[in-house]
ModelCIF file with pLDDT and N, C-alpha, C, O atoms, coordinates in Angstrom:
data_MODEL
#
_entry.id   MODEL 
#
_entity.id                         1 
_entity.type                       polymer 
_entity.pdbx_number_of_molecules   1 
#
_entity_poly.entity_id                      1 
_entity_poly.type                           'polypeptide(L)' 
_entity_poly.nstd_linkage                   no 
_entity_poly.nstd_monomer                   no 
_entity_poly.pdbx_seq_one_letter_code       
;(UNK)(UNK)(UNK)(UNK)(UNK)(UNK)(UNK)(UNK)(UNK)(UNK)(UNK)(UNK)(UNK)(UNK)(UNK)(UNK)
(UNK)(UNK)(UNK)(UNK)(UNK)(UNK)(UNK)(UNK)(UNK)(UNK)(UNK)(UNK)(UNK)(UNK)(UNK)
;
_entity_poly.pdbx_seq_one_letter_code_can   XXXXXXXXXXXXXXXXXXXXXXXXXXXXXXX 
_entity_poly.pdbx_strand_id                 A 
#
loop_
_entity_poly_seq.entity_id 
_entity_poly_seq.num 
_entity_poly_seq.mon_id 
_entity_poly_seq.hetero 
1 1  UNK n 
1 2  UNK n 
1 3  UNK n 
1 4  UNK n 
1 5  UNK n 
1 6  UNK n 
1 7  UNK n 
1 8  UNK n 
1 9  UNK n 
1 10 UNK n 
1 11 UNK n 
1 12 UNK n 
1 13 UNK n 
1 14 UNK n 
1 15 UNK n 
1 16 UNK n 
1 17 UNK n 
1 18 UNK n 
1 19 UNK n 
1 20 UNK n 
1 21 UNK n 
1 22 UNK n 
1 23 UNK n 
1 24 UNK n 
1 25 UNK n 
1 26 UNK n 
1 27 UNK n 
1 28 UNK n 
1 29 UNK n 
1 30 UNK n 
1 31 UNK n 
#
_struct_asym.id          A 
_struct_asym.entity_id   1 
#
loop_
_ma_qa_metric.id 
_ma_qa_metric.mode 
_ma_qa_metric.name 
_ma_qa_metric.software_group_id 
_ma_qa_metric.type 
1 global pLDDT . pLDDT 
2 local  pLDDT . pLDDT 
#
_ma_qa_metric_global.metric_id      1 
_ma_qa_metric_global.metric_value   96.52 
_ma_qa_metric_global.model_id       1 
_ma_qa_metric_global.ordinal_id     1 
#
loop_
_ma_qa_metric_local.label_asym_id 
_ma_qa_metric_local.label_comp_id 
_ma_qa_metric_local.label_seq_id 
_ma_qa_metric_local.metric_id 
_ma_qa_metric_local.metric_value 
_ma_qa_metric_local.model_id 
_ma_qa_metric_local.ordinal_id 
A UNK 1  2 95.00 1 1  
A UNK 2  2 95.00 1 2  
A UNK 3  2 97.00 1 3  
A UNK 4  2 95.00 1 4  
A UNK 5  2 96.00 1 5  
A UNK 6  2 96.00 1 6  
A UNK 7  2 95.00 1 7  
A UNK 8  2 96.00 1 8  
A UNK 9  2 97.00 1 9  
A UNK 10 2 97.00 1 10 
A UNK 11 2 98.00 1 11 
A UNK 12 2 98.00 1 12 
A UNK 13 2 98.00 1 13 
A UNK 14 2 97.00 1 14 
A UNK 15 2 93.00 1 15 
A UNK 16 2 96.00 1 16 
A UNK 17 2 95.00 1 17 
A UNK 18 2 96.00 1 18 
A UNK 19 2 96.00 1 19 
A UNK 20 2 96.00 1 20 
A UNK 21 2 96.00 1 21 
A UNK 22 2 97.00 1 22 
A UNK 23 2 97.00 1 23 
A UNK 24 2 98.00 1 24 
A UNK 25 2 98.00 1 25 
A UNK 26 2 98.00 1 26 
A UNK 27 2 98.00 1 27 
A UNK 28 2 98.00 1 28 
A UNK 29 2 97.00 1 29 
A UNK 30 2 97.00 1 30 
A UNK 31 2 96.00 1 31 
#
loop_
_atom_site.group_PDB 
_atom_site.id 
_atom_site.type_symbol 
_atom_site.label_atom_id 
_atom_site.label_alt_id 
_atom_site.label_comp_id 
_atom_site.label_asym_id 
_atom_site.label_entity_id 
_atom_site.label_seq_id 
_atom_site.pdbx_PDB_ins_code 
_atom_site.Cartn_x 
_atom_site.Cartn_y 
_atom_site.Cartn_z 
_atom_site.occupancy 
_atom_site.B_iso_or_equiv 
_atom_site.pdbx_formal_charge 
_atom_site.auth_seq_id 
_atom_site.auth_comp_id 
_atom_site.auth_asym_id 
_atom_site.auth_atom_id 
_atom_site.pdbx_PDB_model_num 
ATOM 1   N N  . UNK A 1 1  ? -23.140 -15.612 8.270  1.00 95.00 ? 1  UNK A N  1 
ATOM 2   C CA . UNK A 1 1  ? -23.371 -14.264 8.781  1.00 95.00 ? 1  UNK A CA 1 
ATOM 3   C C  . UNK A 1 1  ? -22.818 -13.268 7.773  1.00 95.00 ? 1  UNK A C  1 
ATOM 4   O O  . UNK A 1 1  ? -22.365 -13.686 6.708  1.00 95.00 ? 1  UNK A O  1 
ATOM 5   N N  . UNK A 1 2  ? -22.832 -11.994 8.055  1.00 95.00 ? 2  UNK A N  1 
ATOM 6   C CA . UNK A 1 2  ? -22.496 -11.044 7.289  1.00 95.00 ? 2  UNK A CA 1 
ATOM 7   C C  . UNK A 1 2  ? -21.371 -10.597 7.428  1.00 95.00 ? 2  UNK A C  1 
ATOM 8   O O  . UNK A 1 2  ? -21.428 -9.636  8.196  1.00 95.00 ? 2  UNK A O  1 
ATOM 9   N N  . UNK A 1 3  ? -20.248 -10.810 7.047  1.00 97.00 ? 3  UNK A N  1 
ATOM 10  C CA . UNK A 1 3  ? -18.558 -10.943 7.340  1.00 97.00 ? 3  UNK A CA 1 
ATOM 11  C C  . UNK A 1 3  ? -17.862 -9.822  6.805  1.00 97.00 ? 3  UNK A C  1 
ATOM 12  O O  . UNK A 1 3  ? -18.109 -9.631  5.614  1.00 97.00 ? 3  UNK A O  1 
ATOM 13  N N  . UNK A 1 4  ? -16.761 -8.720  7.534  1.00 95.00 ? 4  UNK A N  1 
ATOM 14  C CA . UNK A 1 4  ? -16.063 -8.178  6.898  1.00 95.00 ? 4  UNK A CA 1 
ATOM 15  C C  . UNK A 1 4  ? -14.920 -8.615  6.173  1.00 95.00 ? 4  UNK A C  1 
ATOM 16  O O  . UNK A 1 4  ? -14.419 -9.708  6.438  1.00 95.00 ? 4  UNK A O  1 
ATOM 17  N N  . UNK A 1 5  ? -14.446 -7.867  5.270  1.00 96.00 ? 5  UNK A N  1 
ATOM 18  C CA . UNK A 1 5  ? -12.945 -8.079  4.685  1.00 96.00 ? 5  UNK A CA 1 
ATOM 19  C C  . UNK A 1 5  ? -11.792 -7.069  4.874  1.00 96.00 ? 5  UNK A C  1 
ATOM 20  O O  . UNK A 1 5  ? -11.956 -5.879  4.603  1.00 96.00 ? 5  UNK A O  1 
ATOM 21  N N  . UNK A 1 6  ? -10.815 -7.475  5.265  1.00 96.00 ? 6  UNK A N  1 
ATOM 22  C CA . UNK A 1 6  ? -10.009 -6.796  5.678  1.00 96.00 ? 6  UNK A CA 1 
ATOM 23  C C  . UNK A 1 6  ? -8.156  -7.092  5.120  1.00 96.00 ? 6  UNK A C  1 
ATOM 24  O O  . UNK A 1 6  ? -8.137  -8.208  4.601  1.00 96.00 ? 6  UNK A O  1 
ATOM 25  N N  . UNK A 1 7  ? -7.030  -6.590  5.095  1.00 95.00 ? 7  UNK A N  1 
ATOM 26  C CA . UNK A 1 7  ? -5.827  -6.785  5.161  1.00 95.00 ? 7  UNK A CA 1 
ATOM 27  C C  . UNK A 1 7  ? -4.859  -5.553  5.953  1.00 95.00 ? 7  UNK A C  1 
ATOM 28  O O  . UNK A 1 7  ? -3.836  -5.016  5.527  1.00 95.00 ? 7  UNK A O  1 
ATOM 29  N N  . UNK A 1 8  ? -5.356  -5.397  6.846  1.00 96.00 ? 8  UNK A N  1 
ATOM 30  C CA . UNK A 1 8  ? -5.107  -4.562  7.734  1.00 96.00 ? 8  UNK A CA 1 
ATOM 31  C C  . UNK A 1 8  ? -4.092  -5.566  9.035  1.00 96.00 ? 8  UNK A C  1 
ATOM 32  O O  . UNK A 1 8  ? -4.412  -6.746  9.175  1.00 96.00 ? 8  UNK A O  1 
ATOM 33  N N  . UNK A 1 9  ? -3.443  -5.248  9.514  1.00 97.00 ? 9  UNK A N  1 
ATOM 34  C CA . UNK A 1 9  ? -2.415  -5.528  10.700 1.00 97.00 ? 9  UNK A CA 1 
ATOM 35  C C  . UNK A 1 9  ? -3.730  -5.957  11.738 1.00 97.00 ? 9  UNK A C  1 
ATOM 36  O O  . UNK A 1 9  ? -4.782  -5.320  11.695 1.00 97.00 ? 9  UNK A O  1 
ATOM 37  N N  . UNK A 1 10 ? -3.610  -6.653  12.297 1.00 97.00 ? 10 UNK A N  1 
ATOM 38  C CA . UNK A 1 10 ? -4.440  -7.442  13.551 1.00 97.00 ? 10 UNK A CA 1 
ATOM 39  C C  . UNK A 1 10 ? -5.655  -7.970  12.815 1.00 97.00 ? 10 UNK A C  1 
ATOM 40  O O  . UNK A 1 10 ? -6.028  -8.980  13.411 1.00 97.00 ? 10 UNK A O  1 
ATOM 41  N N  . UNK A 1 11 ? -6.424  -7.717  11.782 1.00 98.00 ? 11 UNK A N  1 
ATOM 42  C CA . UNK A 1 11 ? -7.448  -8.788  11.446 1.00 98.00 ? 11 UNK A CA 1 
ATOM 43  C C  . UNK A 1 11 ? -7.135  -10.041 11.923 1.00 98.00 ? 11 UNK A C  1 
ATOM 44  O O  . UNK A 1 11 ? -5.980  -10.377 12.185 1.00 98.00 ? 11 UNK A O  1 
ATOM 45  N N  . UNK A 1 12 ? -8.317  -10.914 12.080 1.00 98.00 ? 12 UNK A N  1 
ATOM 46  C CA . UNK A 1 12 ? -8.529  -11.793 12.642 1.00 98.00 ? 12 UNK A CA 1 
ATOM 47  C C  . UNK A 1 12 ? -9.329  -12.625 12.057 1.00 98.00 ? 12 UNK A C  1 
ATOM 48  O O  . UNK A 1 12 ? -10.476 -12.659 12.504 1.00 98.00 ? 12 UNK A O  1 
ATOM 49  N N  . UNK A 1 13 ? -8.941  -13.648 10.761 1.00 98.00 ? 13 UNK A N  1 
ATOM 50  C CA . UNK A 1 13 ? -10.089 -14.249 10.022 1.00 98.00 ? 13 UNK A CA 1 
ATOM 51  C C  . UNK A 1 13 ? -10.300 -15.892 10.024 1.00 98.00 ? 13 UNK A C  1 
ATOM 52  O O  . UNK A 1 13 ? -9.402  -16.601 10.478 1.00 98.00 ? 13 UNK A O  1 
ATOM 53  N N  . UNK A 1 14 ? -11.061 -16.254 9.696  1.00 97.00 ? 14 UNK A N  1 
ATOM 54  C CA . UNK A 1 14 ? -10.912 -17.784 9.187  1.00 97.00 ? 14 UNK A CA 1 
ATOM 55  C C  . UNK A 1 14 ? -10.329 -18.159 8.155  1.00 97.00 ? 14 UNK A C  1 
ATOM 56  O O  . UNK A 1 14 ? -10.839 -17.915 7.061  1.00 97.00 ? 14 UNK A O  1 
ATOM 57  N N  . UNK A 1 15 ? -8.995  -18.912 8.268  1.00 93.00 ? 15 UNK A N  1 
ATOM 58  C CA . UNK A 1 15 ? -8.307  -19.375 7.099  1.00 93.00 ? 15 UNK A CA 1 
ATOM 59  C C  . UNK A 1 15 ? -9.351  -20.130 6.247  1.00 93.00 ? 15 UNK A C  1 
ATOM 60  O O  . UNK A 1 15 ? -9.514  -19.846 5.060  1.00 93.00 ? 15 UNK A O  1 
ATOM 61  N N  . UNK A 1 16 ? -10.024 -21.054 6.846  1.00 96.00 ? 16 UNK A N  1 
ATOM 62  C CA . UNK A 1 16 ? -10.541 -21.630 5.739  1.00 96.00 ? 16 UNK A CA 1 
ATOM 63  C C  . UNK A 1 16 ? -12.352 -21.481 5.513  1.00 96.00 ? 16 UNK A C  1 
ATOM 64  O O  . UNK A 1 16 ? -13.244 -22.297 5.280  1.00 96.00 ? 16 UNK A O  1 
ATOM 65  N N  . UNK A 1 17 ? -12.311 -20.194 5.696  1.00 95.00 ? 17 UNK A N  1 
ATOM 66  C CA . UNK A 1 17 ? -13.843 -19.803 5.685  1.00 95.00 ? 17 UNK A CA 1 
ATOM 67  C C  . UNK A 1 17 ? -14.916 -20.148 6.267  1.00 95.00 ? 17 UNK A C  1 
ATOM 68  O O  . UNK A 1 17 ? -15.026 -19.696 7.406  1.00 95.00 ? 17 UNK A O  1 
ATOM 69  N N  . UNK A 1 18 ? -15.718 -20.763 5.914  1.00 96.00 ? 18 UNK A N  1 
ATOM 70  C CA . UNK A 1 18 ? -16.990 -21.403 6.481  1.00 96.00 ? 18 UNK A CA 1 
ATOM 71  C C  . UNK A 1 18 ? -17.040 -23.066 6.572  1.00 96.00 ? 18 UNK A C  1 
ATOM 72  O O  . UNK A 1 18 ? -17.985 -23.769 6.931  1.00 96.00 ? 18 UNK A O  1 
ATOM 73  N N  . UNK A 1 19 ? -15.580 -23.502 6.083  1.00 96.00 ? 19 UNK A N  1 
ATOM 74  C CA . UNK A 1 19 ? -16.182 -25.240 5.866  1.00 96.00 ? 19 UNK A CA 1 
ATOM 75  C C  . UNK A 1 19 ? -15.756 -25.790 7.038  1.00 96.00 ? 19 UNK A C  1 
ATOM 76  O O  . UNK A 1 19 ? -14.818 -25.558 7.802  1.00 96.00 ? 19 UNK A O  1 
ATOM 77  N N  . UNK A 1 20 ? -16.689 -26.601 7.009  1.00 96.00 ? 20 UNK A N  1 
ATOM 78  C CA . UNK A 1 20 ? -16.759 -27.710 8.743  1.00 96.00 ? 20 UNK A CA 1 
ATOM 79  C C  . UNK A 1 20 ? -15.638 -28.017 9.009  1.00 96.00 ? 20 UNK A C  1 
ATOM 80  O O  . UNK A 1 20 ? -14.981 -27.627 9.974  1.00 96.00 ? 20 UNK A O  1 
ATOM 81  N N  . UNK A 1 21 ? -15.278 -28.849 8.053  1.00 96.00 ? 21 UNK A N  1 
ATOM 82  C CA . UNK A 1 21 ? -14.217 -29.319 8.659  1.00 96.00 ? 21 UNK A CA 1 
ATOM 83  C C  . UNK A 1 21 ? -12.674 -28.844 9.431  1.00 96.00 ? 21 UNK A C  1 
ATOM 84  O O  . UNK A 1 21 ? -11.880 -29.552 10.050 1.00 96.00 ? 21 UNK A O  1 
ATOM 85  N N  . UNK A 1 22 ? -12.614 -27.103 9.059  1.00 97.00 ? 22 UNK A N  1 
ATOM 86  C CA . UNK A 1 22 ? -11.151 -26.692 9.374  1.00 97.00 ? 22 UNK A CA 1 
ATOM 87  C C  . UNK A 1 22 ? -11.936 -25.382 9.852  1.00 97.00 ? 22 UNK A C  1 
ATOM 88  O O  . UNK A 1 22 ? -11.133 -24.454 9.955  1.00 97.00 ? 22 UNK A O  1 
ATOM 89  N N  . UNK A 1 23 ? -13.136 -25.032 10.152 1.00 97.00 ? 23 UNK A N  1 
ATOM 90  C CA . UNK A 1 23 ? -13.429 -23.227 10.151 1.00 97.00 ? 23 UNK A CA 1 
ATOM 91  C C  . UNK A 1 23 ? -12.479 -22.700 11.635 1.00 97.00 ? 23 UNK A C  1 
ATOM 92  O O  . UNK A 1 23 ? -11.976 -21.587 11.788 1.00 97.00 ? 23 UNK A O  1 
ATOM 93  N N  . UNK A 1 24 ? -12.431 -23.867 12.616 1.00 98.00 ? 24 UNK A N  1 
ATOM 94  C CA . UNK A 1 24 ? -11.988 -23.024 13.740 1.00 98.00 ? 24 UNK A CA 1 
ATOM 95  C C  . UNK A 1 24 ? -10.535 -22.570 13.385 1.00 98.00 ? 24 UNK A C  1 
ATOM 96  O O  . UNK A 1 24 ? -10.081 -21.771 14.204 1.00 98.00 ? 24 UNK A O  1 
ATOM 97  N N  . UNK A 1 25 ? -9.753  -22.875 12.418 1.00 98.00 ? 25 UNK A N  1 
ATOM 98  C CA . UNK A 1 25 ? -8.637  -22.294 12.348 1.00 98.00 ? 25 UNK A CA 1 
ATOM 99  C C  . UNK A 1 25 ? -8.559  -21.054 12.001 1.00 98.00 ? 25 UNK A C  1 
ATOM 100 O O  . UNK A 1 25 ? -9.406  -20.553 11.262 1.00 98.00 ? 25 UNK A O  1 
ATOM 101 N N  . UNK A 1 26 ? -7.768  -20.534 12.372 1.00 98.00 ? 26 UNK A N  1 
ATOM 102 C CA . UNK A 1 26 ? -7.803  -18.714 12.753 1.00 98.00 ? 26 UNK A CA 1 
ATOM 103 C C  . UNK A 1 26 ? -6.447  -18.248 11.849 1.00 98.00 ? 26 UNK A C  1 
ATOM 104 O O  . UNK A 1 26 ? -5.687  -19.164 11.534 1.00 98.00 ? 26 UNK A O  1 
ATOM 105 N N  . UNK A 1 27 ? -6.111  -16.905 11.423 1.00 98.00 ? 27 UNK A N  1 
ATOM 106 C CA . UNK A 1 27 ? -5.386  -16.075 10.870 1.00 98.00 ? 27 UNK A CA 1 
ATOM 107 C C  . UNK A 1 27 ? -5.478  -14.939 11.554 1.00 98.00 ? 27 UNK A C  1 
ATOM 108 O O  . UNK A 1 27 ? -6.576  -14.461 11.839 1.00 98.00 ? 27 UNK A O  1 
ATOM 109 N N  . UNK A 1 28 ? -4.292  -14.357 11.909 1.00 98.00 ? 28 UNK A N  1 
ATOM 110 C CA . UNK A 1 28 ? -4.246  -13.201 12.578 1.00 98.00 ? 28 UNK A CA 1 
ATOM 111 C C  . UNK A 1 28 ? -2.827  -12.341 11.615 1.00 98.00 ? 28 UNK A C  1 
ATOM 112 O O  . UNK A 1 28 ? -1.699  -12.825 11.521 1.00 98.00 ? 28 UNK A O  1 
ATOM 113 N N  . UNK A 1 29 ? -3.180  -11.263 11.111 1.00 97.00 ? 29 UNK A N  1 
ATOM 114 C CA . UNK A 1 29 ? -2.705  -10.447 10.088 1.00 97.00 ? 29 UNK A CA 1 
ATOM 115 C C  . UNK A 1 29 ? -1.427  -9.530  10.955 1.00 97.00 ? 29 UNK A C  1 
ATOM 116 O O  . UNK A 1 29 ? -1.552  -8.504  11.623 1.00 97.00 ? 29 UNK A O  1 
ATOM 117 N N  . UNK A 1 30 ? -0.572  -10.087 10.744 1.00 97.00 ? 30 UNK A N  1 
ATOM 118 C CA . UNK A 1 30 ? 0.637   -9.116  11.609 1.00 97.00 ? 30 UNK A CA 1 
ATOM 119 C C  . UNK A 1 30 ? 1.534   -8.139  10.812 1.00 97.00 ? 30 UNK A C  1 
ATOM 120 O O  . UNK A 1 30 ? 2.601   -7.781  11.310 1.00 97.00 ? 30 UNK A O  1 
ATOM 121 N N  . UNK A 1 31 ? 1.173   -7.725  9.683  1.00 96.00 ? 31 UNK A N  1 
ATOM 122 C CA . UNK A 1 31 ? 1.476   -6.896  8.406  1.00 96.00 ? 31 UNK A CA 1 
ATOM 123 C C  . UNK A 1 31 ? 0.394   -6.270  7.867  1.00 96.00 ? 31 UNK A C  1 
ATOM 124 O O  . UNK A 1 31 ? 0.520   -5.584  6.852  1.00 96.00 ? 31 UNK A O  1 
#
C-alpha cells in the first residue's frame, strides 16, 4: 500500500516492514 513516514511521538509502524515473516510486529514512537 501507500505508507506514510513519520518520527513523530505516537507513530505507529512496522518494525520490520512488509516481510512475512515478522510484519505483525509493531513500533509505537514515544519520543
Amino acid at each position: 500500500a501507500e505508507y506514510e513516514s513519520s518520527g513523530a511521538a505516537g507513530a505507529v509502524f512496522s518494525r520490520w516492514g512488509l516481510w512475512p515473516a515478522r510484519s505483525a510486529q509493531f513500533v509505537i514512537i514515544t519520543r
